[in-house]
Protein backbone atom coordinates (compact mmCIF):
# COMPACT_ATOMS: atom_id res chain seq x y z
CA UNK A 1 37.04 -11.14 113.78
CA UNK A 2 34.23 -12.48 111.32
CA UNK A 3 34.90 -12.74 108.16
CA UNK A 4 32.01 -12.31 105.76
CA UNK A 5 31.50 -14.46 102.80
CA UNK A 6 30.74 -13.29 99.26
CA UNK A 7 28.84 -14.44 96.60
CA UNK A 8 29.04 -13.24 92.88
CA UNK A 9 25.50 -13.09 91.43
CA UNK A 10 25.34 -14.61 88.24
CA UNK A 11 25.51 -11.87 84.97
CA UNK A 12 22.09 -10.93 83.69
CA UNK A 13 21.30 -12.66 80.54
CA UNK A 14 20.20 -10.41 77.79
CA UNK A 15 18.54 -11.58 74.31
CA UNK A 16 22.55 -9.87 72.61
CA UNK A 17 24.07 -12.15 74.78
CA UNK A 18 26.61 -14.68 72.96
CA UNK A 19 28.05 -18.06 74.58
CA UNK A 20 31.73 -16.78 73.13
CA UNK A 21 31.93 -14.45 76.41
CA UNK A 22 31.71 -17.08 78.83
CA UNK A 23 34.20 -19.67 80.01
CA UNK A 24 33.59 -23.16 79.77
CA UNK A 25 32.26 -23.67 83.13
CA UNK A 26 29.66 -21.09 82.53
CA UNK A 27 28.85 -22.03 79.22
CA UNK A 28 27.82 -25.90 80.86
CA UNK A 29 25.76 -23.47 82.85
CA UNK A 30 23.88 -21.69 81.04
CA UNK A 31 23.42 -23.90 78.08
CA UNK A 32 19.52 -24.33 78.21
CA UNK A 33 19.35 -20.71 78.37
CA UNK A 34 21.34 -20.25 75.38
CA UNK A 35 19.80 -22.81 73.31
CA UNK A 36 17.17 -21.73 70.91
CA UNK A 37 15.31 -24.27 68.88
CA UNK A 38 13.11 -23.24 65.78
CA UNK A 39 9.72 -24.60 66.52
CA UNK A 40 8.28 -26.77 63.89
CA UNK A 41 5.35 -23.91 63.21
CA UNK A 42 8.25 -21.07 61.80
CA UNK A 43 10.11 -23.95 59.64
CA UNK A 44 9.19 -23.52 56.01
CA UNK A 45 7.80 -26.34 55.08
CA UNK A 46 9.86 -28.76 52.43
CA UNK A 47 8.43 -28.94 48.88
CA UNK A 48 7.09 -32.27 47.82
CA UNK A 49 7.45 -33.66 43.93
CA UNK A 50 4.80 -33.01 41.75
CA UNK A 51 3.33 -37.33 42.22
CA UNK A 52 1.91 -38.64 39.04
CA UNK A 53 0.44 -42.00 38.70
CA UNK A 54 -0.74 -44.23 35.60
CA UNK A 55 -3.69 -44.74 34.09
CA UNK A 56 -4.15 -48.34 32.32
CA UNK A 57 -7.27 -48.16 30.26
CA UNK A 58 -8.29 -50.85 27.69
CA UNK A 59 -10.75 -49.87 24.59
CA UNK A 60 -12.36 -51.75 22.14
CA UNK A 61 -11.29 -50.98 18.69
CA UNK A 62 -14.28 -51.25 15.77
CA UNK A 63 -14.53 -51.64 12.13
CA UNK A 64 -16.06 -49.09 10.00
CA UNK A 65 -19.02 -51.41 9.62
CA UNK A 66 -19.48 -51.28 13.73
CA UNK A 67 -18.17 -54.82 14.03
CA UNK A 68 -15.50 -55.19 17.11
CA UNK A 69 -11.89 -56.37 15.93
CA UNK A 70 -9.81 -56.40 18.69
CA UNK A 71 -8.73 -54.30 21.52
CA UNK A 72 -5.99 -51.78 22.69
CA UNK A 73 -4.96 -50.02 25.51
CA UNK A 74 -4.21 -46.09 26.87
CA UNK A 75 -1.06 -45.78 29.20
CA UNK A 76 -1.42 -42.44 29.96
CA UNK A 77 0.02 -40.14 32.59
CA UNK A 78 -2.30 -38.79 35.26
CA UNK A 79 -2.79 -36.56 38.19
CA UNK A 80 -3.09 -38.37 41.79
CA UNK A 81 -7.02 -37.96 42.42
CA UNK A 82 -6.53 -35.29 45.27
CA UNK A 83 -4.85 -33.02 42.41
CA UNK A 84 -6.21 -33.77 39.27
CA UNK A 85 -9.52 -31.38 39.45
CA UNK A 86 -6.98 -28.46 40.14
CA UNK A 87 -4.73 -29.59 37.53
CA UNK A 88 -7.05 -29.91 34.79
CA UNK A 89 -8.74 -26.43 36.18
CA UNK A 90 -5.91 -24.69 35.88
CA UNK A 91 -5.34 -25.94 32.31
CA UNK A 92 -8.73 -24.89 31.03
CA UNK A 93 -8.85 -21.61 32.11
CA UNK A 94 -5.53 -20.94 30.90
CA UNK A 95 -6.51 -22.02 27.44
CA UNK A 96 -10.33 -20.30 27.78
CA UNK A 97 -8.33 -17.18 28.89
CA UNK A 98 -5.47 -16.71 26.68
CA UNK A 99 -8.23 -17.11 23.88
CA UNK A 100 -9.61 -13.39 24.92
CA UNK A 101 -8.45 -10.97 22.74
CA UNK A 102 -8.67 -7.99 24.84
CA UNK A 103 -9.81 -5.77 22.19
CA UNK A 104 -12.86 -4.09 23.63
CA UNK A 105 -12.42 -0.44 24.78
CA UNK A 106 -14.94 2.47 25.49
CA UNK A 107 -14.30 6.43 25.06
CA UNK A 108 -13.70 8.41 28.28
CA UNK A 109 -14.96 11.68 28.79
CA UNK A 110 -11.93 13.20 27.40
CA UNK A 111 -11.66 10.87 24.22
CA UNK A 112 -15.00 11.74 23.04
CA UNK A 113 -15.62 14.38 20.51
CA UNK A 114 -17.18 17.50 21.65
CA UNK A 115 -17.76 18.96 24.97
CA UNK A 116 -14.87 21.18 25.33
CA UNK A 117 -17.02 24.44 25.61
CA UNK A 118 -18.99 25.12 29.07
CA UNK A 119 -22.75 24.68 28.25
CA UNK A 120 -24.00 27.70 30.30
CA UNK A 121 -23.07 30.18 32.73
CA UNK A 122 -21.41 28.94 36.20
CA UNK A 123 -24.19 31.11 38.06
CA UNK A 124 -27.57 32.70 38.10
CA UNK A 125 -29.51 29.97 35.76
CA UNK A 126 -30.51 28.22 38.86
CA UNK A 127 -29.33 24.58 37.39
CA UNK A 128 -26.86 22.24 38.30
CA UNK A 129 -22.98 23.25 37.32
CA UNK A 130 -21.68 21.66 34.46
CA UNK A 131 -18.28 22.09 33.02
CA UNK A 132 -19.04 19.57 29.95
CA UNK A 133 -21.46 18.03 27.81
CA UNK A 134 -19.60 14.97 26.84
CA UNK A 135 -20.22 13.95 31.75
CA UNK A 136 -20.31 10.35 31.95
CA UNK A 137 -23.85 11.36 33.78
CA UNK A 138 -25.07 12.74 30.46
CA UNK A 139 -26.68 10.59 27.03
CA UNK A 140 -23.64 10.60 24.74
CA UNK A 141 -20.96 11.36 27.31
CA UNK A 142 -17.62 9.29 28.38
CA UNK A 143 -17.70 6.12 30.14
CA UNK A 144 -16.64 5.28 33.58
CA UNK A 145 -13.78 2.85 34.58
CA UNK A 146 -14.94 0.97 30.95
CA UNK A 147 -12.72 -1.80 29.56
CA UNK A 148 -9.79 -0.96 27.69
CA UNK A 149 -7.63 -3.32 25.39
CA UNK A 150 -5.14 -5.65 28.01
CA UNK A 151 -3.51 -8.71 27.93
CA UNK A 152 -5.55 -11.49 29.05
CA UNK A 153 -2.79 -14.30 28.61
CA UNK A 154 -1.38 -16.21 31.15
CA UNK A 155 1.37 -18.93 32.01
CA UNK A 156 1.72 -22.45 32.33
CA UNK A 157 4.24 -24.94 32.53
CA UNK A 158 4.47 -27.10 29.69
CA UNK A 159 4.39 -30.04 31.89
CA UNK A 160 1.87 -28.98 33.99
CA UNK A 161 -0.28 -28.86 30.83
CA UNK A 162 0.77 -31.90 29.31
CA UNK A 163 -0.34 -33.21 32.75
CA UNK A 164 -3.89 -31.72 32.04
CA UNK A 165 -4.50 -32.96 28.93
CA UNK A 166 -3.55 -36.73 29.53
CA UNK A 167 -5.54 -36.35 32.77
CA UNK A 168 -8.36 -35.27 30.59
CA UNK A 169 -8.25 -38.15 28.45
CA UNK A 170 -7.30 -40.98 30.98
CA UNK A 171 -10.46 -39.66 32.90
CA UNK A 172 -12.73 -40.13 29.60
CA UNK A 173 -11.77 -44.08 28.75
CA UNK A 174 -14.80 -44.97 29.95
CA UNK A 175 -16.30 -43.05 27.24
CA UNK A 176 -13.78 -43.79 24.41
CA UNK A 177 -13.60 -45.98 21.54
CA UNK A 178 -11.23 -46.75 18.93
CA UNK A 179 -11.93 -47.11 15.28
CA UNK A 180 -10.40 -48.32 12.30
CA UNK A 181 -9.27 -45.74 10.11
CA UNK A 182 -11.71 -44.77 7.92
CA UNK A 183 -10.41 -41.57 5.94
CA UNK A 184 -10.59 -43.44 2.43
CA UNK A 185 -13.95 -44.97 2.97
CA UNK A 186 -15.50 -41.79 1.65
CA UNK A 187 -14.91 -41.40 -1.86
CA UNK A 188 -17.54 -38.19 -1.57
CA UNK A 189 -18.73 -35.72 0.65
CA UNK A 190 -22.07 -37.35 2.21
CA UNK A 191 -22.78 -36.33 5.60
CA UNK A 192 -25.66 -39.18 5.43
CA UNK A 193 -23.25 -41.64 5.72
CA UNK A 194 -21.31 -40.63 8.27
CA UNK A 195 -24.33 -40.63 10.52
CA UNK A 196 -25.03 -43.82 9.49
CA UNK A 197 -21.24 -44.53 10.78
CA UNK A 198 -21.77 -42.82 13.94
CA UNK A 199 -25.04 -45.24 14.84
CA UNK A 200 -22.87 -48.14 14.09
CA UNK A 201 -20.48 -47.01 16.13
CA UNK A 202 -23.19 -46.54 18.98
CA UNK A 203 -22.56 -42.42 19.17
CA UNK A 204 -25.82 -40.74 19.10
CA UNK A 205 -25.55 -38.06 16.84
CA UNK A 206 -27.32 -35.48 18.77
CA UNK A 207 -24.71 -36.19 21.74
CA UNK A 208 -21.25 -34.33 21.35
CA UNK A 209 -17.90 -36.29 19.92
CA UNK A 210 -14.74 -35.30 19.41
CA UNK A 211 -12.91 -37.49 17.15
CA UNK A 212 -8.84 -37.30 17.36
CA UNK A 213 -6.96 -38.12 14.34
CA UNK A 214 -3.76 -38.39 12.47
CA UNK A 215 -4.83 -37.96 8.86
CA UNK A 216 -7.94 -35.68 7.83
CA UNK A 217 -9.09 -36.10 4.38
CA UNK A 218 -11.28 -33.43 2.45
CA UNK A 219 -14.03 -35.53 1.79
CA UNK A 220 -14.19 -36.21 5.98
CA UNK A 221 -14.00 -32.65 6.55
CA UNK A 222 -17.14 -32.17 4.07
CA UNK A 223 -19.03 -35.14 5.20
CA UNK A 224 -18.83 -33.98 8.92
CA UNK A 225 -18.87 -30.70 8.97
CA UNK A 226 -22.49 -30.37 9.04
CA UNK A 227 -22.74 -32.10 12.16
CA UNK A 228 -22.93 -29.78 14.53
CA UNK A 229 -22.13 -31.97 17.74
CA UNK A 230 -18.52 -33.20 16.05
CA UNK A 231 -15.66 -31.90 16.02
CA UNK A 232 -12.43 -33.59 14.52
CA UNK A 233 -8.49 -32.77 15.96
CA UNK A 234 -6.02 -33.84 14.59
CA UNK A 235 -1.98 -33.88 17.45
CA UNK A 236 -1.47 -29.86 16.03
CA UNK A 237 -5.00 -28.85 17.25
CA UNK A 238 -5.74 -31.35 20.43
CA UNK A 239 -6.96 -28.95 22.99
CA UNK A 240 -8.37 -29.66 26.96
CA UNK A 241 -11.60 -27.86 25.83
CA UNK A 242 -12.90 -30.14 23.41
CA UNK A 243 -12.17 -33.37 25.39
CA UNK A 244 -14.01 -32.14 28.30
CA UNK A 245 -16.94 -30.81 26.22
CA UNK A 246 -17.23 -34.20 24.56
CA UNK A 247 -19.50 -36.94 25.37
CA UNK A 248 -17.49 -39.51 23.40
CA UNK A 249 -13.86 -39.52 22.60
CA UNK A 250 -13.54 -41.62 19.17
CA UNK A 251 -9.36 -42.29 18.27
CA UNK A 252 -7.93 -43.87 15.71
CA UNK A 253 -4.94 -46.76 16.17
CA UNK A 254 -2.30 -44.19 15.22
CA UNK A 255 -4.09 -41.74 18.06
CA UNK A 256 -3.72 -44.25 20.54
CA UNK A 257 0.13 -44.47 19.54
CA UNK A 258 0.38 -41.10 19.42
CA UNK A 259 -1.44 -40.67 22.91
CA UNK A 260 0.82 -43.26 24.46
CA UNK A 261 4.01 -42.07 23.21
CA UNK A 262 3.55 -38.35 23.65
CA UNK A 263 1.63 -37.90 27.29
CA UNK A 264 2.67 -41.77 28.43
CA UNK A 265 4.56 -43.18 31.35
CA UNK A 266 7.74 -43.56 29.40
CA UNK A 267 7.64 -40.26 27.78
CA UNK A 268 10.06 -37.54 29.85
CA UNK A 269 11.82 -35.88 26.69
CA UNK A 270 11.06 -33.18 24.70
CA UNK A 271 10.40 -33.15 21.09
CA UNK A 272 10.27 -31.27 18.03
CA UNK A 273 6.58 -30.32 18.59
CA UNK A 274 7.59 -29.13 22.55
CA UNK A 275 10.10 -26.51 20.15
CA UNK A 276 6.96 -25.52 18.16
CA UNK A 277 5.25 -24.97 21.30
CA UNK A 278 7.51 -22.57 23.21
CA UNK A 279 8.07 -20.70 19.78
CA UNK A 280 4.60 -20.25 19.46
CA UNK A 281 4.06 -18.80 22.93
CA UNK A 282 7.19 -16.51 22.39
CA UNK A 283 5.34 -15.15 18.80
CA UNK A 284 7.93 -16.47 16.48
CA UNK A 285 6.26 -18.75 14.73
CA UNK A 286 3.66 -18.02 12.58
CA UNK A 287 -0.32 -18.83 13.43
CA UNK A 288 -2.05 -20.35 10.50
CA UNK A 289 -2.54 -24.04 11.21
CA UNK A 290 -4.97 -25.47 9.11
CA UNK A 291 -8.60 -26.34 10.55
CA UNK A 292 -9.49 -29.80 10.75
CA UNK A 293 -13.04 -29.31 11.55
């Protein structure tokens, strides 16, 4: 009598299937079914650090007469080259944009006067129906999807902006010069002379400057202010605008120290004027710096 021999087909895998029902054996067995490996295209990908590198600039530094008198040097952070246009974007629209007051507003057709009675009949005038006077497609009516006030402000990290702003001004050393201080050198208001200063400094005065300093006296503000291509900042009003709208960047010894310190290599911190910052942004501290312009 032949006896028949019988073979146990293998269990149907399924995509619920788990490697705790099987014995050992098995599981030897159907290991590369059971492995699953994430391909590299569904990981998410790991966040790199935000790289910064350093900026080593050296500037002349000149008398009030024009004479040169030694030299210094900028040690500034600065965006990697690949990431320093978007940087620096992103800080100047953020300033531009929180600038916008978002005031401006226009009357719909229900929020302007009038118009609340039909004009004429519904039927038999042979004319268009018209419910309203005060249609947007009427002379004196509402407008259509007009602005209304909103919030233009926006976010940005603190250090992202600091990042900006000595990106800004490590990119403009090649157009930056450093002058004695010269606050006290004008014992009156006489724009005159500070033109003359400016041509022995070698700034044009048609070209734009921005001058950044620590100490603004009166009779600088009135001798300058009449010069339409200068502007003077002092640390409380240093903004990305103006250094990227200048053509030269003139600093004073104690700007340079300020620069270096504040937005340097060494510099990680905060400070008092970082508190001042985020209590400004939050509204508790009140606007009214004084102009230095």
């Amino acid at each position: 009598m032949a006896t028949t021999a019988t073979t146990t087909a293998p269990s149907s895998l399924s995509f619920f299937s788990s490697s705790v029902f099987f014995t050992s054996s098995q599981r030897q067995t159907l290991k590369p079914f059971l492995s699953f490996k994430t391909p590299n295209s569904l990981k998410s990908p790991t966040p790199k650090p935000l790289s910064i590198i350093s900026e080593l600039a050296t500037l002349p530094v000149l008398s009030f007469t024009g004479e040169k008198v030694g030299e210094t040097f900028l040690d500034l952070k600065s965006a990697p080259p690949e990431t320093a246009r978007a940087v620096v974007h992103r800080g100047i629209i953020t300033d531009l944009q929180n600038k916008r007051r978002g005031t401006a507003s226009t009357l719909t057709r229900g929020e302007v006067r009038g118009g609340g009675r039909k004009p004429y009949p519904q039927k038999k005038t042979g004319r268009a129906r018209s419910g309203s006077i005060r249609s947007p497609l009427r002379p004196g009516g509402g407008v259509v999807f007009g602005p209304k006030p909103r919030d233009w402000s926006i976010k940005i990290n603190r250090k992202e902006k600091r990042l900006a702003i000595s990106t800004a001004v490590a990119s403009a050393a090649v157009n930056t010069i450093v002058v004695e201080d010269f606050g006290d050198k004008f014992e009156r208001p006489k724009t005159k002379e500070f033109i003359a200063a400016l041509k022995r400094w070698g700034i044009d005065p048609k070209e734009k400057s921005t001058f950044l300093m620590m100490d603004v006296t009166e009779n600088l503000v009135l001798s300058s202010r009449n010069i339409g291509t200068l502007k003077i900042l002092t640390p409380r009003t240093l903004n990305l605008f103006d250094i990227l709208n200048a053509d030269k960047l003139v600093l004073t010894p104690g700007a340079v120290y300020y620069l270096n310190e504040r937005y340097g290599v060494d510099f990680e911190g905060e400070s008092e004027e970082d508190d001042e910052e985020s209590a400004e942004e939050e509204g508790t501290v009140d606007e009214n710096p004084s102009s230095a312009e």
